[in-house]
N, C-alpha and C. Protein backbone atom coordinates (compact mmCIF):
# COMPACT_ATOMS: atom_id res chain seq x y z
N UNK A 1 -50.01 -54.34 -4.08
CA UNK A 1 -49.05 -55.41 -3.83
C UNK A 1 -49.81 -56.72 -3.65
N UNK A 2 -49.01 -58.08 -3.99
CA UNK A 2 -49.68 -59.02 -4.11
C UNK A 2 -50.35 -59.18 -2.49
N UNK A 3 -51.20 -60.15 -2.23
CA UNK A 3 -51.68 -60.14 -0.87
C UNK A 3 -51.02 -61.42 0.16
N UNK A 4 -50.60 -62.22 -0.78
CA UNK A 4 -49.28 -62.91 0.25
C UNK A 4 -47.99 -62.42 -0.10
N UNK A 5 -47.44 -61.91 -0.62
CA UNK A 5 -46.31 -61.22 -0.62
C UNK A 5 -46.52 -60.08 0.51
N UNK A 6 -47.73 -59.26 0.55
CA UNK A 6 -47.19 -58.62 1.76
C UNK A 6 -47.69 -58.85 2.58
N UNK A 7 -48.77 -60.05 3.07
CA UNK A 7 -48.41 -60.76 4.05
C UNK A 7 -46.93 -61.20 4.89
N UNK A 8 -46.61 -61.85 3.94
CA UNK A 8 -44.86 -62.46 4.14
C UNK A 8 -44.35 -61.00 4.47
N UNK A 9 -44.31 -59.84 4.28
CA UNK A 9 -43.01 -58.95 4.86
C UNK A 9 -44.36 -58.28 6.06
N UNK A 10 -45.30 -58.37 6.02
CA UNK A 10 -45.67 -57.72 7.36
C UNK A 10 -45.38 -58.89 8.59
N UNK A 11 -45.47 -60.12 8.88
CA UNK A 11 -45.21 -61.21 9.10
C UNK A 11 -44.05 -61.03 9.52
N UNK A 12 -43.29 -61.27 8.53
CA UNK A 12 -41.51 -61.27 8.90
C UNK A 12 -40.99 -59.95 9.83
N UNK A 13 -41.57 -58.82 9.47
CA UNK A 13 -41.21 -57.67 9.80
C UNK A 13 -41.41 -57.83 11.36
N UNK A 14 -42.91 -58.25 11.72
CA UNK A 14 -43.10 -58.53 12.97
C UNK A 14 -42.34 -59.41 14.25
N UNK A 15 -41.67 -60.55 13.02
CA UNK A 15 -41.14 -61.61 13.96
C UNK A 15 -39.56 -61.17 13.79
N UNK A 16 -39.53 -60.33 12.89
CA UNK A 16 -37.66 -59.72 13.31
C UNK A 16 -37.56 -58.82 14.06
N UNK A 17 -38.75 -58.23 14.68
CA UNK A 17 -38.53 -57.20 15.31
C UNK A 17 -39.13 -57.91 16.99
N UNK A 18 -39.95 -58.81 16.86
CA UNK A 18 -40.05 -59.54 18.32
C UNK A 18 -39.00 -60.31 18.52
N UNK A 19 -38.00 -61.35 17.50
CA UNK A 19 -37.69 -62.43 17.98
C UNK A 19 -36.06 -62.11 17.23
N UNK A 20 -36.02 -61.02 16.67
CA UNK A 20 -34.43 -60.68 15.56
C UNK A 20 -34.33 -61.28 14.62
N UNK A 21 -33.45 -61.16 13.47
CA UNK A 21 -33.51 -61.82 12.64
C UNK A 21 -33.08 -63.47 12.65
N UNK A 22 -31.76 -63.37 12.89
CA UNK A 22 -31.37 -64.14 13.36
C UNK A 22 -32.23 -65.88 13.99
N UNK A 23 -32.96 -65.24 14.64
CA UNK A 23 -33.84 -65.78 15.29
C UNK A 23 -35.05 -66.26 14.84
N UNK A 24 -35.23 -65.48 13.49
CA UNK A 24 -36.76 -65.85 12.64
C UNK A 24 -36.35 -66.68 11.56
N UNK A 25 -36.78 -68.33 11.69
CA UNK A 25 -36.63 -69.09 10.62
C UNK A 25 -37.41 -68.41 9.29
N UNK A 26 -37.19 -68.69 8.21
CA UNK A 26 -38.52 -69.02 6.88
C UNK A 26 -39.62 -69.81 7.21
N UNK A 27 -39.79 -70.88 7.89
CA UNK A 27 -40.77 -71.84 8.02
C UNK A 27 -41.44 -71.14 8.90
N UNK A 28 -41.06 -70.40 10.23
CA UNK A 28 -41.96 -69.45 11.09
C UNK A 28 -42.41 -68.48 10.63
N UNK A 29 -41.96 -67.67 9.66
CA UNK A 29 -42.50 -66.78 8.33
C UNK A 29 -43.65 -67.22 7.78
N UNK A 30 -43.09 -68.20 7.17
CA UNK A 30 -44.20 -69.00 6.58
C UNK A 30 -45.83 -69.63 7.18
N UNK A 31 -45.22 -69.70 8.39
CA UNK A 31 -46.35 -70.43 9.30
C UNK A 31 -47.30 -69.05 10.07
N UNK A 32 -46.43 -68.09 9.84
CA UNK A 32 -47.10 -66.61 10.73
C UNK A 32 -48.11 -66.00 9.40
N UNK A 33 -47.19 -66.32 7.95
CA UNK A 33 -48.06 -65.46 7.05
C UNK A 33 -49.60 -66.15 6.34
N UNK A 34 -49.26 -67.67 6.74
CA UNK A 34 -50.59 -68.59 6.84
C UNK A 34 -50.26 -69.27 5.35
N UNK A 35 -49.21 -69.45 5.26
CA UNK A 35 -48.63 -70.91 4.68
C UNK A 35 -47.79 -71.52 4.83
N UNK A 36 -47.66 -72.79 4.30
CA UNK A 36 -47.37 -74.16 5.19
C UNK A 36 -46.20 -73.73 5.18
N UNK A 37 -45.66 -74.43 6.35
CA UNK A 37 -44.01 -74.34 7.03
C UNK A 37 -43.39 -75.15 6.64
N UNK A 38 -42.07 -75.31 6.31
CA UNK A 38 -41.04 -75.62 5.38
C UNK A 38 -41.78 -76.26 3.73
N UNK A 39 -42.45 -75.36 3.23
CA UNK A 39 -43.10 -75.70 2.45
C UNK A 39 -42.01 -75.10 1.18
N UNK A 40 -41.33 -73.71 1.47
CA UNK A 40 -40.71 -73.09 0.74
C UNK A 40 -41.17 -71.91 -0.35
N UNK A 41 -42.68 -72.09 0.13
CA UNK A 41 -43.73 -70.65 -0.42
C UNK A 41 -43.04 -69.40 -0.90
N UNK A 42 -42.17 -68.98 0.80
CA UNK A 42 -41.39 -67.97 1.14
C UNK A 42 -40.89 -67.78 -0.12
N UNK A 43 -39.91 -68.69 -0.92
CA UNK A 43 -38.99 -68.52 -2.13
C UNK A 43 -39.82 -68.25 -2.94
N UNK A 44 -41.12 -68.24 -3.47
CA UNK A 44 -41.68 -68.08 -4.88
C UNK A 44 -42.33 -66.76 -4.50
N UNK A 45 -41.97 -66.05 -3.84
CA UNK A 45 -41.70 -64.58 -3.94
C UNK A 45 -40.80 -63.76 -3.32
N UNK A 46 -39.83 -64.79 -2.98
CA UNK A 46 -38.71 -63.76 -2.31
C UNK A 46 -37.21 -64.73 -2.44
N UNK A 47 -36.44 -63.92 -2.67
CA UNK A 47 -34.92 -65.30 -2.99
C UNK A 47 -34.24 -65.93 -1.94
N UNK A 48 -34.72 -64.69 -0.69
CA UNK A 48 -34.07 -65.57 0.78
C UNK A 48 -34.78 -64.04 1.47
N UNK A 49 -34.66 -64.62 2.47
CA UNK A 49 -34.88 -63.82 3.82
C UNK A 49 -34.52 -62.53 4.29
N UNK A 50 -33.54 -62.05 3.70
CA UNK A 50 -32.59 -61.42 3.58
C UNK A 50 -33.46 -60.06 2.20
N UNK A 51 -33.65 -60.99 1.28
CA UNK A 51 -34.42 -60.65 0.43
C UNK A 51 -35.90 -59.28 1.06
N UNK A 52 -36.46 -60.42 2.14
CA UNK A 52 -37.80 -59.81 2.41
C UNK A 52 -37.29 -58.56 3.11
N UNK A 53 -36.18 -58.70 4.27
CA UNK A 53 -35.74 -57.57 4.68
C UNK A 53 -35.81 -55.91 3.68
N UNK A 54 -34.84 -56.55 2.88
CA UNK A 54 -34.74 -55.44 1.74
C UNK A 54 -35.96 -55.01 1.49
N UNK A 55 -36.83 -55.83 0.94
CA UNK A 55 -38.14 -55.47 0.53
C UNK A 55 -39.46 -55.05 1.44
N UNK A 56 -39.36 -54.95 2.42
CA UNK A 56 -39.83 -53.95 3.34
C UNK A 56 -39.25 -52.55 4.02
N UNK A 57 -37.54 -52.50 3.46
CA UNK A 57 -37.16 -51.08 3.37
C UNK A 57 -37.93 -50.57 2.25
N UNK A 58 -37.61 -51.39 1.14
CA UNK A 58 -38.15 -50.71 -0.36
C UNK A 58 -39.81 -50.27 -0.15
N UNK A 59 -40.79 -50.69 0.74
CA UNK A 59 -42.34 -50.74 0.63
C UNK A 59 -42.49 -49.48 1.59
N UNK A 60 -41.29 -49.49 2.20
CA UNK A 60 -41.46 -48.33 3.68
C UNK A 60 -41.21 -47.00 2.73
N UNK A 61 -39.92 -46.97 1.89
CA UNK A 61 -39.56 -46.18 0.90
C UNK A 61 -40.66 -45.36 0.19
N UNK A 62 -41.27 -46.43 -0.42
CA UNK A 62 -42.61 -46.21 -1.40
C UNK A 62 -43.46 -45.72 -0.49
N UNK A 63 -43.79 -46.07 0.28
CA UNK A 63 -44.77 -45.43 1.39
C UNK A 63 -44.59 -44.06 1.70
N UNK A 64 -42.94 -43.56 2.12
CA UNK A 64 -42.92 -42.32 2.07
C UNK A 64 -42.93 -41.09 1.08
N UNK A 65 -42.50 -41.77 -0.62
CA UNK A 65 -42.48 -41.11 -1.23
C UNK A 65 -43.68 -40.86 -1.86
N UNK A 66 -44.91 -41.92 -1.76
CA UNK A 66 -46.08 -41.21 -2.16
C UNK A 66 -47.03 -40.34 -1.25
N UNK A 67 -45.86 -40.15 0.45
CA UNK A 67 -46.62 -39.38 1.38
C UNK A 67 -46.04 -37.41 0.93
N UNK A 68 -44.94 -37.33 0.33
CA UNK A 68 -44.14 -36.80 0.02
C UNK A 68 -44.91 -35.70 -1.79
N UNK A 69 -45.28 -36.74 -2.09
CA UNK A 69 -46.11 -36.81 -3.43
C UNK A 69 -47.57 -36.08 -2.97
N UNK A 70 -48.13 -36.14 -1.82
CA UNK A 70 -49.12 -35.33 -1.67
C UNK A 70 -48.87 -33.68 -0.98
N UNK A 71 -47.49 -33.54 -0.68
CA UNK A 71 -47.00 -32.36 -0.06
C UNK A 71 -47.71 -31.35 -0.38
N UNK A 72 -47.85 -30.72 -2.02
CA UNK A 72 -48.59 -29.82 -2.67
C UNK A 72 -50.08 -29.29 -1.73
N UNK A 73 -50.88 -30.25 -1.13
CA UNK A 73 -52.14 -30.26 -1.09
C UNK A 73 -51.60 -29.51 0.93
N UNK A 74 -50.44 -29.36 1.03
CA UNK A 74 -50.43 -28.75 2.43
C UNK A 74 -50.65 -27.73 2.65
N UNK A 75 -50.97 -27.17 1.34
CA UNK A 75 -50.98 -25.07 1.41
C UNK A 75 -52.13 -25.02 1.80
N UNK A 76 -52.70 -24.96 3.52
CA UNK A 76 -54.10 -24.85 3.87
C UNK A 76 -54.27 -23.26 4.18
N UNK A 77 -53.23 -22.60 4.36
CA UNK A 77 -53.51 -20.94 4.58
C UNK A 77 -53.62 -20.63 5.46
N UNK A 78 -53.22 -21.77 6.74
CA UNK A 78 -52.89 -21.92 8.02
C UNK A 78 -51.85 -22.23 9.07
N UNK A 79 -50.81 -21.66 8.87
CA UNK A 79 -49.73 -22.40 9.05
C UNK A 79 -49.70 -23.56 10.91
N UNK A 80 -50.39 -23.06 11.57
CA UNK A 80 -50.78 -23.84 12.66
C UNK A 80 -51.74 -25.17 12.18
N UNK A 81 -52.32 -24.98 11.69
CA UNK A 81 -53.29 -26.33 10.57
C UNK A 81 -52.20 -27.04 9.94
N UNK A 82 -51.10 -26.20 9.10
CA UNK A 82 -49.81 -26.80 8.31
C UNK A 82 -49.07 -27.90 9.59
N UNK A 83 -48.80 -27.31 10.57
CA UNK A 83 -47.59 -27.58 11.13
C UNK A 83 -48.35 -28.81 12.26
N UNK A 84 -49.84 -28.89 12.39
CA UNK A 84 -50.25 -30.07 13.25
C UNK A 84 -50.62 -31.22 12.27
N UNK A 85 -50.74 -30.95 10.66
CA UNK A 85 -51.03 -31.93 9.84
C UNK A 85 -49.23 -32.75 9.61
N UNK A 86 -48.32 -31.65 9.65
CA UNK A 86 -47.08 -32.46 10.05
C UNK A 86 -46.67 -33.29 10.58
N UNK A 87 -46.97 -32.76 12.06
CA UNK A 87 -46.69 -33.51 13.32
C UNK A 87 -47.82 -35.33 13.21
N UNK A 88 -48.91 -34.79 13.17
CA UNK A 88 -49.69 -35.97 12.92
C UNK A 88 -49.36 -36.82 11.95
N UNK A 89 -48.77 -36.13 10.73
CA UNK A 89 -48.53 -37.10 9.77
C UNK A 89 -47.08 -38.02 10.50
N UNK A 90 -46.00 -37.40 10.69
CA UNK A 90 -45.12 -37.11 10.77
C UNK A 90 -44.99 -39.15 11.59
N UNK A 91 -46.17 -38.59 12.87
CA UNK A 91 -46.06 -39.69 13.76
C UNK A 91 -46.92 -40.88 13.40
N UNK A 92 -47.73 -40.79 12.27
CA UNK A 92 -48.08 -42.09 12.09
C UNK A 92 -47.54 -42.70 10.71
N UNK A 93 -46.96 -41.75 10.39
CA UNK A 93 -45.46 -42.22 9.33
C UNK A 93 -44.41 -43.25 10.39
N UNK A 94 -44.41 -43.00 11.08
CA UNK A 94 -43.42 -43.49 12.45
C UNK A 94 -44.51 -44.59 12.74
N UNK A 95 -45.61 -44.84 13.03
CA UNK A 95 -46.74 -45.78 13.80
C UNK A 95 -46.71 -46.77 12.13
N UNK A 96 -46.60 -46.50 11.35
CA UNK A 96 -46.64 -47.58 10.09
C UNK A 96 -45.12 -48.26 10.01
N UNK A 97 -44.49 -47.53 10.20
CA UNK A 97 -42.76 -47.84 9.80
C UNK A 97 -42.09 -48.45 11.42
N UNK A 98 -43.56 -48.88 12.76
CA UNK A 98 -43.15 -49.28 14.05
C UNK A 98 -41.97 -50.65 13.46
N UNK A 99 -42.76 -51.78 13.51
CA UNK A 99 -41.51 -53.14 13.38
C UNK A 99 -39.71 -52.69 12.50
N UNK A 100 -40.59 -52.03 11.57
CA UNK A 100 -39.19 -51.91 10.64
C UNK A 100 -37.88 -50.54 11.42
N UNK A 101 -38.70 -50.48 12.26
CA UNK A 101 -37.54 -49.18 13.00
C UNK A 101 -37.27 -50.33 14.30
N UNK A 102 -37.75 -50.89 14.89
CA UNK A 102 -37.33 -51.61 15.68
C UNK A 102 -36.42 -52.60 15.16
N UNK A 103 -36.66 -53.57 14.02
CA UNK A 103 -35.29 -54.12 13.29
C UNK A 103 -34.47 -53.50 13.02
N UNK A 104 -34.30 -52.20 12.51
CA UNK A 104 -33.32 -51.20 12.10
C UNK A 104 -32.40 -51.09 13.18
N UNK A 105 -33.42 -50.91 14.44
CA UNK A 105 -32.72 -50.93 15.94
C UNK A 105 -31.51 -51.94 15.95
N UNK A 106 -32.43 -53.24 16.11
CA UNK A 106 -31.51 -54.32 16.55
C UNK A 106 -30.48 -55.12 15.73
N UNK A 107 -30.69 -54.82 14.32
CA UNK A 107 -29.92 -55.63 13.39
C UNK A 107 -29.02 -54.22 12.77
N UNK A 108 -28.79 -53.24 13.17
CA UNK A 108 -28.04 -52.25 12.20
C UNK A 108 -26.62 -53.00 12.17
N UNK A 109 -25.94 -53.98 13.15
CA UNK A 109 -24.67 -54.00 13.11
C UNK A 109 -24.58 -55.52 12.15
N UNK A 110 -25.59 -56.47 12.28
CA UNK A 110 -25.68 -57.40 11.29
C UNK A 110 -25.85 -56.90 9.60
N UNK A 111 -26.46 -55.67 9.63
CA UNK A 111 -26.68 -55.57 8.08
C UNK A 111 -26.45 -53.86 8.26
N UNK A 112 -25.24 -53.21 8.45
CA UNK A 112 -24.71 -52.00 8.42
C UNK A 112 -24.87 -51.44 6.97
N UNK A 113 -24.98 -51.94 5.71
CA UNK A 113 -25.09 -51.40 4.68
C UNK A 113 -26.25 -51.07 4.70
N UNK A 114 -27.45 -52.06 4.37
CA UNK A 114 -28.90 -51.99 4.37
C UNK A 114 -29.41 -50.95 5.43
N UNK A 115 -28.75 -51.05 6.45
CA UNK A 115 -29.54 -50.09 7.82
C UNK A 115 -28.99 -48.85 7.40
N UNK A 116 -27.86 -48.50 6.72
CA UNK A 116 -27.90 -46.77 6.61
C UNK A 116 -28.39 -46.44 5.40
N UNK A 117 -28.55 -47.69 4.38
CA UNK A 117 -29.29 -46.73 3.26
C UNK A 117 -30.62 -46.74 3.95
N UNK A 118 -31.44 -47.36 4.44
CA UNK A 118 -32.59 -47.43 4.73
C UNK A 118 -32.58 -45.84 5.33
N UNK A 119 -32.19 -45.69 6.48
CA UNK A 119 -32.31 -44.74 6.95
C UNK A 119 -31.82 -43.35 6.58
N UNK A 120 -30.94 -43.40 5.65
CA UNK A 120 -31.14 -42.42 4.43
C UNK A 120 -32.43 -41.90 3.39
N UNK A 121 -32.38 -43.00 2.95
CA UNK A 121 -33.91 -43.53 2.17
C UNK A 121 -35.12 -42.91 2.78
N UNK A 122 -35.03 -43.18 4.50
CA UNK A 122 -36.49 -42.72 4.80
C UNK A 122 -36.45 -41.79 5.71
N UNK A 123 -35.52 -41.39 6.52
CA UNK A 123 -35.14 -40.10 7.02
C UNK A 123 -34.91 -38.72 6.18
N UNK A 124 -33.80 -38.93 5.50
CA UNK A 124 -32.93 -37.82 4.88
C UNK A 124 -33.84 -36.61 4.49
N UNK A 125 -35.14 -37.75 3.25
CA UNK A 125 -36.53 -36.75 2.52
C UNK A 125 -36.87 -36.14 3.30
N UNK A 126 -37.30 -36.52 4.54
CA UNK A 126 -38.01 -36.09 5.61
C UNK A 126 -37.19 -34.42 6.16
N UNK A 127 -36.42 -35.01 6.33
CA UNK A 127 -35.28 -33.81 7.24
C UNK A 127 -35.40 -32.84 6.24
N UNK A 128 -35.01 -33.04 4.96
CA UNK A 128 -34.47 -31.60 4.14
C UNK A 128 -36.20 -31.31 3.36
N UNK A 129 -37.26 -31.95 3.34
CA UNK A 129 -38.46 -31.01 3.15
C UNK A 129 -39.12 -30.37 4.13
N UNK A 130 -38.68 -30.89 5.33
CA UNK A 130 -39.28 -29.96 6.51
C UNK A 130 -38.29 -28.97 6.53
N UNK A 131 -37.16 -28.80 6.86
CA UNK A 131 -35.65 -27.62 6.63
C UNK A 131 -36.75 -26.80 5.42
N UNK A 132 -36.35 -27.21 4.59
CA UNK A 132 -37.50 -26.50 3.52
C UNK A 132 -38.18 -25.77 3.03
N UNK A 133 -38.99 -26.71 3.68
CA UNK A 133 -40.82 -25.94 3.68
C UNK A 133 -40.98 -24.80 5.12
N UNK A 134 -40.24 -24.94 6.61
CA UNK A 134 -40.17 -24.12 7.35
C UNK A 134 -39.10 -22.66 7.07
N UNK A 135 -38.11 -22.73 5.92
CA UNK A 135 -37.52 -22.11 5.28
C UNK A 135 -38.65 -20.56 4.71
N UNK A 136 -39.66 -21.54 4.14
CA UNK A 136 -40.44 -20.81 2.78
C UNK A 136 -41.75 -20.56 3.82
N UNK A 137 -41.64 -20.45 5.09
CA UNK A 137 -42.87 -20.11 6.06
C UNK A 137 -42.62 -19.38 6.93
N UNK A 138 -41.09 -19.10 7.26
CA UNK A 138 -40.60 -17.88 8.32
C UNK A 138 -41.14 -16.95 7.64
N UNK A 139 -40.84 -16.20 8.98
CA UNK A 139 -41.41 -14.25 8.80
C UNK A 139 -40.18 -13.92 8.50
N UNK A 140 -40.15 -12.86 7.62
CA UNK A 140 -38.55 -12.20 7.15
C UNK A 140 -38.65 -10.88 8.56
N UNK A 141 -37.81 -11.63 8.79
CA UNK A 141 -36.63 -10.77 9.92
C UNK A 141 -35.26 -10.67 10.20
N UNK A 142 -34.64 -9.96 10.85
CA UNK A 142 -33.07 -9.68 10.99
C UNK A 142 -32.64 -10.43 11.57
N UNK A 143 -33.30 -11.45 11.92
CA UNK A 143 -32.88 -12.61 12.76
C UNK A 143 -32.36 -13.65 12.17
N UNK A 144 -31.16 -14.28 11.79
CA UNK A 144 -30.13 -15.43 11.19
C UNK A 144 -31.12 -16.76 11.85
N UNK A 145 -31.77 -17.66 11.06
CA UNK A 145 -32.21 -18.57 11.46
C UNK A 145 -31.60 -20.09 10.81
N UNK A 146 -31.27 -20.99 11.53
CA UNK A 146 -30.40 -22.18 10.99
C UNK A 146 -31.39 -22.84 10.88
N UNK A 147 -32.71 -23.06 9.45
CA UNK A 147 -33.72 -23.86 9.25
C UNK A 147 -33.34 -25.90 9.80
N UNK A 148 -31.91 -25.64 9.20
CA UNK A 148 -31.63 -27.57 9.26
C UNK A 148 -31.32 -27.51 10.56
N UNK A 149 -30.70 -26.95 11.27
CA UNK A 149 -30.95 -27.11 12.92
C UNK A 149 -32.24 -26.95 13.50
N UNK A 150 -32.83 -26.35 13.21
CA UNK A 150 -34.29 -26.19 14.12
C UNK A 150 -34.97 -27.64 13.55
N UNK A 151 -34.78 -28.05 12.18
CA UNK A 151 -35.65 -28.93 11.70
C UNK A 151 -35.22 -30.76 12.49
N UNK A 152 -33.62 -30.55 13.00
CA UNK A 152 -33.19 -31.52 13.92
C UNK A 152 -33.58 -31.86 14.76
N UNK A 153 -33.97 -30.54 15.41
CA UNK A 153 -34.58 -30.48 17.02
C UNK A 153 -35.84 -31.17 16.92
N UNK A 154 -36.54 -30.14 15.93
CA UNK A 154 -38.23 -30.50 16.44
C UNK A 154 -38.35 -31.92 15.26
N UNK A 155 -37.89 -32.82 14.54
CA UNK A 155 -37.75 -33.82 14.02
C UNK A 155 -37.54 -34.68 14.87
N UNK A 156 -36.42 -34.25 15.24
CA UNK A 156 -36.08 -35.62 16.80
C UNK A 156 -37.06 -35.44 17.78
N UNK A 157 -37.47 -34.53 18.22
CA UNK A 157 -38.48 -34.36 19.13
C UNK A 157 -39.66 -35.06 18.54
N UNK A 158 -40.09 -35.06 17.80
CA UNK A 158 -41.22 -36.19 17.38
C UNK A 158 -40.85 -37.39 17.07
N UNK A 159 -39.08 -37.75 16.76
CA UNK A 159 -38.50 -39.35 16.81
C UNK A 159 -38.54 -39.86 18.19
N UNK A 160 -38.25 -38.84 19.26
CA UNK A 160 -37.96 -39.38 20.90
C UNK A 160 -39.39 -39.20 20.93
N UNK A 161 -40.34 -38.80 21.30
CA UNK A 161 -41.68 -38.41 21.74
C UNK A 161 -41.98 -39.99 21.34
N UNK A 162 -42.00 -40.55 20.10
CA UNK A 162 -42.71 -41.62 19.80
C UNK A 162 -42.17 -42.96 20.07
N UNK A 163 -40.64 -42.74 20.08
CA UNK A 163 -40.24 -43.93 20.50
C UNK A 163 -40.26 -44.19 21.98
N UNK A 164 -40.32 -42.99 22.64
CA UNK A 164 -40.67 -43.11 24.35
C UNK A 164 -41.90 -43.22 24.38
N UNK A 165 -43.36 -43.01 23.29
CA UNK A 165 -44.22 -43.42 23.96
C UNK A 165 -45.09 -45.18 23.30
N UNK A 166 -44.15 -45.72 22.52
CA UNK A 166 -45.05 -46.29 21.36
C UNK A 166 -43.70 -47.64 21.53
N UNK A 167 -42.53 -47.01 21.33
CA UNK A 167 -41.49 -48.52 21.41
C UNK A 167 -41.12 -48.96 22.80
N UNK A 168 -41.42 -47.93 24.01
CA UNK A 168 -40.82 -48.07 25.46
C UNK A 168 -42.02 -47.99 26.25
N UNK A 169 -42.98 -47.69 25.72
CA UNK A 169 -44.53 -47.88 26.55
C UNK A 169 -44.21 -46.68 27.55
N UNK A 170 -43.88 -45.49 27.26
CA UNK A 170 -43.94 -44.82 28.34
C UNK A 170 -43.34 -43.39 27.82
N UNK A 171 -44.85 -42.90 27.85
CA UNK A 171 -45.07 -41.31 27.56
C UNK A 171 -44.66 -40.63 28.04
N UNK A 172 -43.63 -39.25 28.25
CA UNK A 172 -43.00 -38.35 29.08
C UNK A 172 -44.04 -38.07 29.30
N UNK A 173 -44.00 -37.91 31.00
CA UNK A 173 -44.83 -37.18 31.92
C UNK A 173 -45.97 -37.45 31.83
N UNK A 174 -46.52 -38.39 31.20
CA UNK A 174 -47.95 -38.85 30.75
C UNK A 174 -48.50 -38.37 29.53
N UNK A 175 -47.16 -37.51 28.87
CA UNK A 175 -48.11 -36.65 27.61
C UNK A 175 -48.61 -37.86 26.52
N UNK A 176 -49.86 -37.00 25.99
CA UNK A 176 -50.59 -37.96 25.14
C UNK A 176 -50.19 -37.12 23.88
N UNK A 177 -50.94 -38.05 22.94
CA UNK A 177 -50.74 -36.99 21.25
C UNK A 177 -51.13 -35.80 21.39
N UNK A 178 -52.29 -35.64 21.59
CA UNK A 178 -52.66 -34.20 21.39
C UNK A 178 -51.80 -33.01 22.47
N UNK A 179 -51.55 -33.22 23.37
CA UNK A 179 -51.12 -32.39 23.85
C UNK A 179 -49.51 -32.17 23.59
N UNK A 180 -48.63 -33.23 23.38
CA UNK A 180 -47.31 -33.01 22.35
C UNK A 180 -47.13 -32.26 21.33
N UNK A 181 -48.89 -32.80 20.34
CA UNK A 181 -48.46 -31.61 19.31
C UNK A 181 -48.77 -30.70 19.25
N UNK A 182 -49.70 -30.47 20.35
CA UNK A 182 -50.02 -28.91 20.48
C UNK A 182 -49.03 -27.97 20.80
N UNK A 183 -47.73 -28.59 21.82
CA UNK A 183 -47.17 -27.91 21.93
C UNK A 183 -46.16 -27.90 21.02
N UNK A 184 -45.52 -28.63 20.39
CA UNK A 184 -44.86 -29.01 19.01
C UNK A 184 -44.92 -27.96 18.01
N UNK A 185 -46.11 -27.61 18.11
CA UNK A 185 -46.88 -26.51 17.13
C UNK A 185 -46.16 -25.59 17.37
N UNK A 186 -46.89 -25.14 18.78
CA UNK A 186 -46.83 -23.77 19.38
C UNK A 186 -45.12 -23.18 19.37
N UNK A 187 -44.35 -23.90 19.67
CA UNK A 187 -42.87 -24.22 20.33
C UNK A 187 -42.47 -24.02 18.72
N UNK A 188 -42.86 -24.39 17.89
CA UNK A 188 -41.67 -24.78 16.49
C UNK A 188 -42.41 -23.32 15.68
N UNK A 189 -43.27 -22.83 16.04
CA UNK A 189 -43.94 -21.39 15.28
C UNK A 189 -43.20 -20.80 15.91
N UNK A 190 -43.02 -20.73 17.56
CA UNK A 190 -42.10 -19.60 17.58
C UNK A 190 -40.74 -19.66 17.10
N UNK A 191 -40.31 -20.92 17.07
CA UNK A 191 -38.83 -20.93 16.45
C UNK A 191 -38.71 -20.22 15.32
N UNK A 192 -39.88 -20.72 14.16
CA UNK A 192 -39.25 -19.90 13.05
C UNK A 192 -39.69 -18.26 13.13
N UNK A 193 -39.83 -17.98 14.20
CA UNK A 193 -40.48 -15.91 13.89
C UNK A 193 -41.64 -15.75 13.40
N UNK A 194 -42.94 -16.91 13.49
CA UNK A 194 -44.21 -16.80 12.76
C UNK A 194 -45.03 -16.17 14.16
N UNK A 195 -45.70 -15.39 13.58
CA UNK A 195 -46.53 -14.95 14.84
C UNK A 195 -47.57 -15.81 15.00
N UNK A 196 -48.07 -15.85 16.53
CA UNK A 196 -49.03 -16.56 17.04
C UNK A 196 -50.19 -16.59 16.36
């Protein structure tokens, strides 16, 4: 990507998510991404503001689908190795996509269209290849297992885990990474019937 173009949406992304949209001129865009203010830069790569929004769903998009694109290379022959390269991925998929989930936060009711495709867009993949792939890793047993429910739980459990420790500054109980996903691990193997 060009290198002031994504300047301008890391920039913007930052100041809609400190200051709202609303609240973030173009010229403060402009002046954050390190060109001149009301200069109108902004426009000779983007049509309005509104614009850049979009185009940092679309980069977040791309981001996930070429994380998605390396899935293949997860068959380590470990499924505890599988399921902490998840979790890790999982949360700094979340640590890259920080500003743009915090705008998502605060502007969903200003831009209700954009905020649910987005979060279609970059949720949905997520949800139904983990449902999935934990599908094609249970132990066959007599046991009825609801893969898209379990994949809710321990999905949101790594959406709350990170937004309580990364958007609210404050880790349950003091837990740090490693010890979340250790238990993340441990906790979501036994869900699906995989032995220890």
């Amino acid at each position: 990507m060009d290198g002031t173009r994504d300047r301008i949406l890391n920039e913007a992304l930052r100041l809609f998510a400190e200051q709202g949209y609303a609240g973030t001129s173009v010229a403060a865009i402009e002046k954050a991404a390190g060109l001149s203010p009301h200069s109108g830069a902004l426009y000779t790569h983007f049509g309005s503001k509104e614009q850049v929004l979009a185009a940092a769903v679309e980069r977040a998009v791309a981001g996930s689908e070429g994380a998605f694109a390396l899935a293949p290379i997860l068959s380590l022959g470990n499924l505890e190795a599988e399921l902490t390269l998840i979790a890790r991925g999982s949360l700094m998929i979340l640590h890259s996509w920080g500003n743009l989930i915090r705008v998502m936060t605060k502007e969903s009711e200003k831009f209700p269209a954009v905020m649910a495709q987005a979060r279609e867009r970059l949720f949905a993949p997520s949800r139904r290849f983990l449902a999935d792939w934990l599908a094609g890793k249970a132990e066959s047993s007599d046991i009825e297992r609801d893969f898209e429910a379990i994949t809710t739980i321990w999905q949101g459990a790594l959406e709350n885990y990170w937004a309580a420790t990364y958007l609210y500054d404050d880790p349950p109980f003091g837990i740090d990474d490693d010890r979340f996903v250790r238990q993340w691990v441990d906790t979501l193997r036994a869900a699906i019937g995989a032995a220890p």
